[in-house]
N, C-alpha and C. Protein backbone atom coordinates (compact mmCIF):
# COMPACT_ATOMS: atom_id res chain seq x y z
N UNK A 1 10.93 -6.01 15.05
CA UNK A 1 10.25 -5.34 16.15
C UNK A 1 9.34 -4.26 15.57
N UNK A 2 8.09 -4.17 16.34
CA UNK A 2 7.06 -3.19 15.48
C UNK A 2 7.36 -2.35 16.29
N UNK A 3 7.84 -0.51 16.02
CA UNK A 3 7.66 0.33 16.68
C UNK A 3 5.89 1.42 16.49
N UNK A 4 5.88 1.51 17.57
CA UNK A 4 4.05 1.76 17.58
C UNK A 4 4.34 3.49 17.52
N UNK A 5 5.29 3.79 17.23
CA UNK A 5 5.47 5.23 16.98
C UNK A 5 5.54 5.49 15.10
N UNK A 6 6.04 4.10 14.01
CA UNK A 6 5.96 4.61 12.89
C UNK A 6 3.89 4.67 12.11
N UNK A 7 4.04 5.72 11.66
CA UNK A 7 2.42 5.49 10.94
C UNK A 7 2.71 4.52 9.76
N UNK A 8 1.48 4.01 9.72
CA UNK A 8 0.71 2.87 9.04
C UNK A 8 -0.19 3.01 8.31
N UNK A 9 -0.77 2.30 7.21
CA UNK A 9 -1.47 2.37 6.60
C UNK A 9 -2.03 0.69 6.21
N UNK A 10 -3.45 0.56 6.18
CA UNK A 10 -4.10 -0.58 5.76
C UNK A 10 -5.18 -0.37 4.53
N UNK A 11 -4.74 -1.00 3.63
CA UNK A 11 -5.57 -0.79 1.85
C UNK A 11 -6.15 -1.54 1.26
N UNK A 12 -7.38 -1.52 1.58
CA UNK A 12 -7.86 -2.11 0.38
C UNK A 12 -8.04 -2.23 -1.28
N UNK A 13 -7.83 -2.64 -1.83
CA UNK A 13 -7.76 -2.36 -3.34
C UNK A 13 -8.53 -3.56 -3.98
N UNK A 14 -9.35 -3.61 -4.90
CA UNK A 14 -10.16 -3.63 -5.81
C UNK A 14 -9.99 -3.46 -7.63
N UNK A 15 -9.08 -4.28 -7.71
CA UNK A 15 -8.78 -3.93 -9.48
C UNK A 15 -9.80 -4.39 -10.18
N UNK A 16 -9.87 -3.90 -11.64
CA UNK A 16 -10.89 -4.40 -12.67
C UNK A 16 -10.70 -5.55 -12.49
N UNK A 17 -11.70 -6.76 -13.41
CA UNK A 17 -11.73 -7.83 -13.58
C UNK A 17 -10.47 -8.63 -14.09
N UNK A 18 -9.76 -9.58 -14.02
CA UNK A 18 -8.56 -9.88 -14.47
C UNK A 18 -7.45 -9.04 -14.32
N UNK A 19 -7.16 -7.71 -13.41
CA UNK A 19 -6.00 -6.88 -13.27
C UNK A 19 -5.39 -7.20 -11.91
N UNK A 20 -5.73 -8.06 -10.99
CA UNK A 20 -5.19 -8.35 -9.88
C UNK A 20 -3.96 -8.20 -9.60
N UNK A 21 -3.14 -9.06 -10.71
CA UNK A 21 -1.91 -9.39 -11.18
C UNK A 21 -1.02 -8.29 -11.62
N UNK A 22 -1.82 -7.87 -12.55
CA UNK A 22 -1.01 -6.33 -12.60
C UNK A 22 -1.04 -5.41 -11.37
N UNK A 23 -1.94 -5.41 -10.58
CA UNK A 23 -1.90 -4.22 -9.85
C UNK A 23 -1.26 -4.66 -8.86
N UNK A 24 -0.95 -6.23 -8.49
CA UNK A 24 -0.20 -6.72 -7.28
C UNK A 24 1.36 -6.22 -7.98
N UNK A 25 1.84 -6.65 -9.26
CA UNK A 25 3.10 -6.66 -9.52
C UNK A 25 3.57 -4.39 -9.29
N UNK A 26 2.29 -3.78 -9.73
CA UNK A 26 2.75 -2.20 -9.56
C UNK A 26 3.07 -1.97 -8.11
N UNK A 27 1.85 -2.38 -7.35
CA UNK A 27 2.01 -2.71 -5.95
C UNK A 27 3.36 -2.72 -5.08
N UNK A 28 3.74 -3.80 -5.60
CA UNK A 28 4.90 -4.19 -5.06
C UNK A 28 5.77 -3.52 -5.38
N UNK A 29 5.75 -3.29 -6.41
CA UNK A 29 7.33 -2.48 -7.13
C UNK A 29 7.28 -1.00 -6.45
N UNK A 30 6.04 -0.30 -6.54
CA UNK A 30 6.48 0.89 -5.58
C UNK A 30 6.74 0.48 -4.21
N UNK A 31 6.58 -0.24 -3.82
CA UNK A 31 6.83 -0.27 -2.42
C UNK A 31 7.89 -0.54 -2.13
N UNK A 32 8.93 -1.33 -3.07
CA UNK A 32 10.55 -1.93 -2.96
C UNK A 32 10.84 -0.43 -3.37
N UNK A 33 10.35 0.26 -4.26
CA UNK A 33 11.09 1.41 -4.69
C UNK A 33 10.98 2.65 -3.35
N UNK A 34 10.01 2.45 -2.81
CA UNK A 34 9.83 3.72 -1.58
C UNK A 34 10.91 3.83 -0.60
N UNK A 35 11.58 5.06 -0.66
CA UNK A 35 12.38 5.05 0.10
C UNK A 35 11.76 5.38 1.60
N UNK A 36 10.52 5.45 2.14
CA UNK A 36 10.13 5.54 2.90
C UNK A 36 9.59 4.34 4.03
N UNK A 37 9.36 3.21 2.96
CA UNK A 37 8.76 2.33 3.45
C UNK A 37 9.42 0.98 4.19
N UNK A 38 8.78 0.94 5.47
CA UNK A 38 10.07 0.30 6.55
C UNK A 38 9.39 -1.15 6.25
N UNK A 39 8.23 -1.62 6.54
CA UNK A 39 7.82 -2.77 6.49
C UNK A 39 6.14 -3.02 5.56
N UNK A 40 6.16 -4.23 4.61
CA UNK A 40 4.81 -4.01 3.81
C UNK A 40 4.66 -5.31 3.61
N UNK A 41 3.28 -6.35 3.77
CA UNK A 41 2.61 -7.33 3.08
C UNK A 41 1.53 -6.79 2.87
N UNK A 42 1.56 -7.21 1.55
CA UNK A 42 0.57 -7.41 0.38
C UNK A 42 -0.14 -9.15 0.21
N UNK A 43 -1.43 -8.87 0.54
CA UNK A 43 -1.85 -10.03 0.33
C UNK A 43 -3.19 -9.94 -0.57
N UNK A 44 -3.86 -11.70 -1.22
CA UNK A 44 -5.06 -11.87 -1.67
C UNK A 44 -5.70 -12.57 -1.13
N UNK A 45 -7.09 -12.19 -0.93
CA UNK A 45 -8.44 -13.23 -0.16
C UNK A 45 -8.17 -14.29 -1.77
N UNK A 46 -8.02 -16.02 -0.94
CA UNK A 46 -7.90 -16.59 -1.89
C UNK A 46 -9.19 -16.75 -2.86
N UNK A 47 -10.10 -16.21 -2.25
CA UNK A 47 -11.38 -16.69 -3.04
C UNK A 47 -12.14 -15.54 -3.81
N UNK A 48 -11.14 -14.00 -4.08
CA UNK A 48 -11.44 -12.96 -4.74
C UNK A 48 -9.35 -12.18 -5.20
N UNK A 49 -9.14 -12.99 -6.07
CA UNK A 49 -7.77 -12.77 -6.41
C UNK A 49 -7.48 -11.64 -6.72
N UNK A 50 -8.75 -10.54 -7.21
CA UNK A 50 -8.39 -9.79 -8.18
C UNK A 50 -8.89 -8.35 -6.55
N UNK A 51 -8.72 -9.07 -5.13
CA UNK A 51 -8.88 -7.83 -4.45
C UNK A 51 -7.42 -8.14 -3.35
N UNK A 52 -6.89 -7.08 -3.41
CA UNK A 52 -5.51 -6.77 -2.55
C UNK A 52 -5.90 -6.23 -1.19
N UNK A 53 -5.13 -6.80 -0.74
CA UNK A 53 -5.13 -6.13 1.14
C UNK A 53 -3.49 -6.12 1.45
N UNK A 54 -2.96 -4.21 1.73
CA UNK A 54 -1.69 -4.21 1.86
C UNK A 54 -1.76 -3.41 3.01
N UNK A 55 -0.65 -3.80 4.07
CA UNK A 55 -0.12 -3.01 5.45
C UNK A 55 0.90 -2.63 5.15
N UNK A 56 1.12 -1.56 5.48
CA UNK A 56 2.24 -0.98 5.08
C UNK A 56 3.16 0.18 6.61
N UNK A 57 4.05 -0.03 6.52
CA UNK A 57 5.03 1.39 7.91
C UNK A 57 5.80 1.74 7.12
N UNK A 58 6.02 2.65 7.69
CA UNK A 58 6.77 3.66 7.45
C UNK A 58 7.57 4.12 8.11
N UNK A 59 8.88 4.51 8.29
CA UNK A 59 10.03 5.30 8.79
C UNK A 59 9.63 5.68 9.61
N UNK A 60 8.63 7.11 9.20
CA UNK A 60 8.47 7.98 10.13
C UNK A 60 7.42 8.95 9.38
N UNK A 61 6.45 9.62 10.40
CA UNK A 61 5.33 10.47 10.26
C UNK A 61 5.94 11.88 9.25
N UNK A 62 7.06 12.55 9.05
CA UNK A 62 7.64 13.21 7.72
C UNK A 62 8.35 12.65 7.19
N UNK A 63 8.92 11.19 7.13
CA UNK A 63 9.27 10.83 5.91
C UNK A 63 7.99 10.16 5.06
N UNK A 64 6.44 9.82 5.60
CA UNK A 64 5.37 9.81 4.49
C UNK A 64 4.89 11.01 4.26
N UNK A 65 5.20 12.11 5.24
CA UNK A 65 4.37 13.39 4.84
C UNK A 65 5.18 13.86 3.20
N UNK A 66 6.73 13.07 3.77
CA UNK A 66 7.59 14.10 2.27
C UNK A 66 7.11 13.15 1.19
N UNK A 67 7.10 11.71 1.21
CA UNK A 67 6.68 11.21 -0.23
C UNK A 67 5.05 11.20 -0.42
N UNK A 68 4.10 11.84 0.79
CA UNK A 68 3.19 11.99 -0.16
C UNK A 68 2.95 13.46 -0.96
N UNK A 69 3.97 14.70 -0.63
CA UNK A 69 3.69 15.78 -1.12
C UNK A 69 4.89 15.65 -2.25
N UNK A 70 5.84 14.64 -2.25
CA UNK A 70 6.40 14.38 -3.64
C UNK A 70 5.69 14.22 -5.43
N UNK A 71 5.16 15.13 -5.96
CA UNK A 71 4.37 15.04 -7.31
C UNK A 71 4.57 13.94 -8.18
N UNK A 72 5.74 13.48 -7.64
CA UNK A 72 6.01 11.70 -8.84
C UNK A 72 5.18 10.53 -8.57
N UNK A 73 4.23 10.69 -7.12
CA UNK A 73 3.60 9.98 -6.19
C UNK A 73 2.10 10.25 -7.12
N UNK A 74 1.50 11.18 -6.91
CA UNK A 74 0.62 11.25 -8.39
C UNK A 74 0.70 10.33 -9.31
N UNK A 75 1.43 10.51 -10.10
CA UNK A 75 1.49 9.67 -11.28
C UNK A 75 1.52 8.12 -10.83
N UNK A 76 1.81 8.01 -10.17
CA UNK A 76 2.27 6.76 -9.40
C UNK A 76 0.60 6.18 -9.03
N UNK A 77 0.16 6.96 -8.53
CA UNK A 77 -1.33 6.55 -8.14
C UNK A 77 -2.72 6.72 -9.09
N UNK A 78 -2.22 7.43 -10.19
CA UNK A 78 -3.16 7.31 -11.34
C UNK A 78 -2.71 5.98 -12.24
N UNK A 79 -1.47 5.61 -12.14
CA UNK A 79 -1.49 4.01 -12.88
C UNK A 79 -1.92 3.27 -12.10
N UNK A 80 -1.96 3.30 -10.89
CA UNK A 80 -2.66 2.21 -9.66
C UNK A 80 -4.25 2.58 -10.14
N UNK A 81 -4.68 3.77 -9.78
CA UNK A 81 -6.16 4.17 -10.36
C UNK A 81 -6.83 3.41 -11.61
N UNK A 82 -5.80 3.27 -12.72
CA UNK A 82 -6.38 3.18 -13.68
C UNK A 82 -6.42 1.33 -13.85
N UNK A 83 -6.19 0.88 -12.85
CA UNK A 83 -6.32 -0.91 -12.73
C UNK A 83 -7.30 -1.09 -11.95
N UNK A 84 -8.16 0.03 -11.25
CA UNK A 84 -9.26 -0.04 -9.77
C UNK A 84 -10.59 -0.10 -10.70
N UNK A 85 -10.98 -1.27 -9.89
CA UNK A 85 -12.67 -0.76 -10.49
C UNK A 85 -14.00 -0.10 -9.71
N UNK A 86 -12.86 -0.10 -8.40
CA UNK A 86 -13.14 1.24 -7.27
C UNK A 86 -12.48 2.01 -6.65
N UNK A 87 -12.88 2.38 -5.92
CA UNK A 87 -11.86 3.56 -4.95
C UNK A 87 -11.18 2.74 -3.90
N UNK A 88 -9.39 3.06 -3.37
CA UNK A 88 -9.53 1.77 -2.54
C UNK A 88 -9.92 2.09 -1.08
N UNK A 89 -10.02 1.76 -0.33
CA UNK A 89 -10.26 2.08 1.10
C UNK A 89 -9.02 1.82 1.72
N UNK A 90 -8.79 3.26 2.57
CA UNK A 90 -7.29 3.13 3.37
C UNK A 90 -8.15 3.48 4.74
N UNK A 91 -7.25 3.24 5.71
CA UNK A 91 -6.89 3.20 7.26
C UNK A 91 -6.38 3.52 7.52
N UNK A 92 -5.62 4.56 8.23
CA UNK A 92 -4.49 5.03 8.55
C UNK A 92 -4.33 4.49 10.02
N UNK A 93 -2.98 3.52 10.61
CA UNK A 93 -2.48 3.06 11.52
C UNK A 93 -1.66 3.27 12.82
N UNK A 94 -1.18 3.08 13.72
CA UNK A 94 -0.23 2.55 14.21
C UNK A 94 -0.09 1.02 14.70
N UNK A 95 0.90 0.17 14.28
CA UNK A 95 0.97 -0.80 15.18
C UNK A 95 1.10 -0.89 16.67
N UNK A 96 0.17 -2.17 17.13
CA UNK A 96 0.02 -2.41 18.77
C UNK A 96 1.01 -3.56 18.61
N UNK A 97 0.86 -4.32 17.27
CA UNK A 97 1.09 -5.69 17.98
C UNK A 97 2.30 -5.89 16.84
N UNK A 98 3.07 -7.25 16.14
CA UNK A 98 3.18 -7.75 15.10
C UNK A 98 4.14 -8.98 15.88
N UNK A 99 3.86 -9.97 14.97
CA UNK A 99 4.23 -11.41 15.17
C UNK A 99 4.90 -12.08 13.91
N UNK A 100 5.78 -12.57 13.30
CA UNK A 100 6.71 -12.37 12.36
C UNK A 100 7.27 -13.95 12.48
């Protein structure tokens, strides 16, 4: 069930040439590791592998406020940074809908 009260986030990401793979596998792993994070797909446009599109919820509006003012989250996003061969584009959400 989607509650339209947790915030959301929609990302685009953009890794260097051939880092897709890596940045899907960092990707993922913070996100199993977030103790914040209630529901997340990560996907690829099949016909640009090396660009990610991830949705992501969350708990609740201070449990992302606390892991994004957590400083380990930094570091966390300069190894994501350093696989981008741009900046990624986020969205910030709520769900209306979800179908599962």
């Amino acid at each position: 069930m989607t509650d339209p009260s947790q915030p959301g986030t929609v990302l685009r990401f953009k890794a260097k040439p051939g880092k897709g793979e890596e940045l899907f596998v960092l990707c993922a792993k913070l996100s199993d590791e977030s103790a914040v994070t209630d529901k997340v797909v990560i996907a690829r446009a099949e016909e640009a592998p090396d660009t990610l599109w991830a949705m992501e919820f969350f708990r609740s509006d201070e449990a992302l406020a606390a892991q994004d003012a957590d400083p380990t989250w930094d570091e966390l996003q300069s190894q994501i940074g350093a696989l981008m061969e741009e900046n990624f584009t986020l969205a910030l959400v709520r769900a209306d809908y979800a179908h599962f």
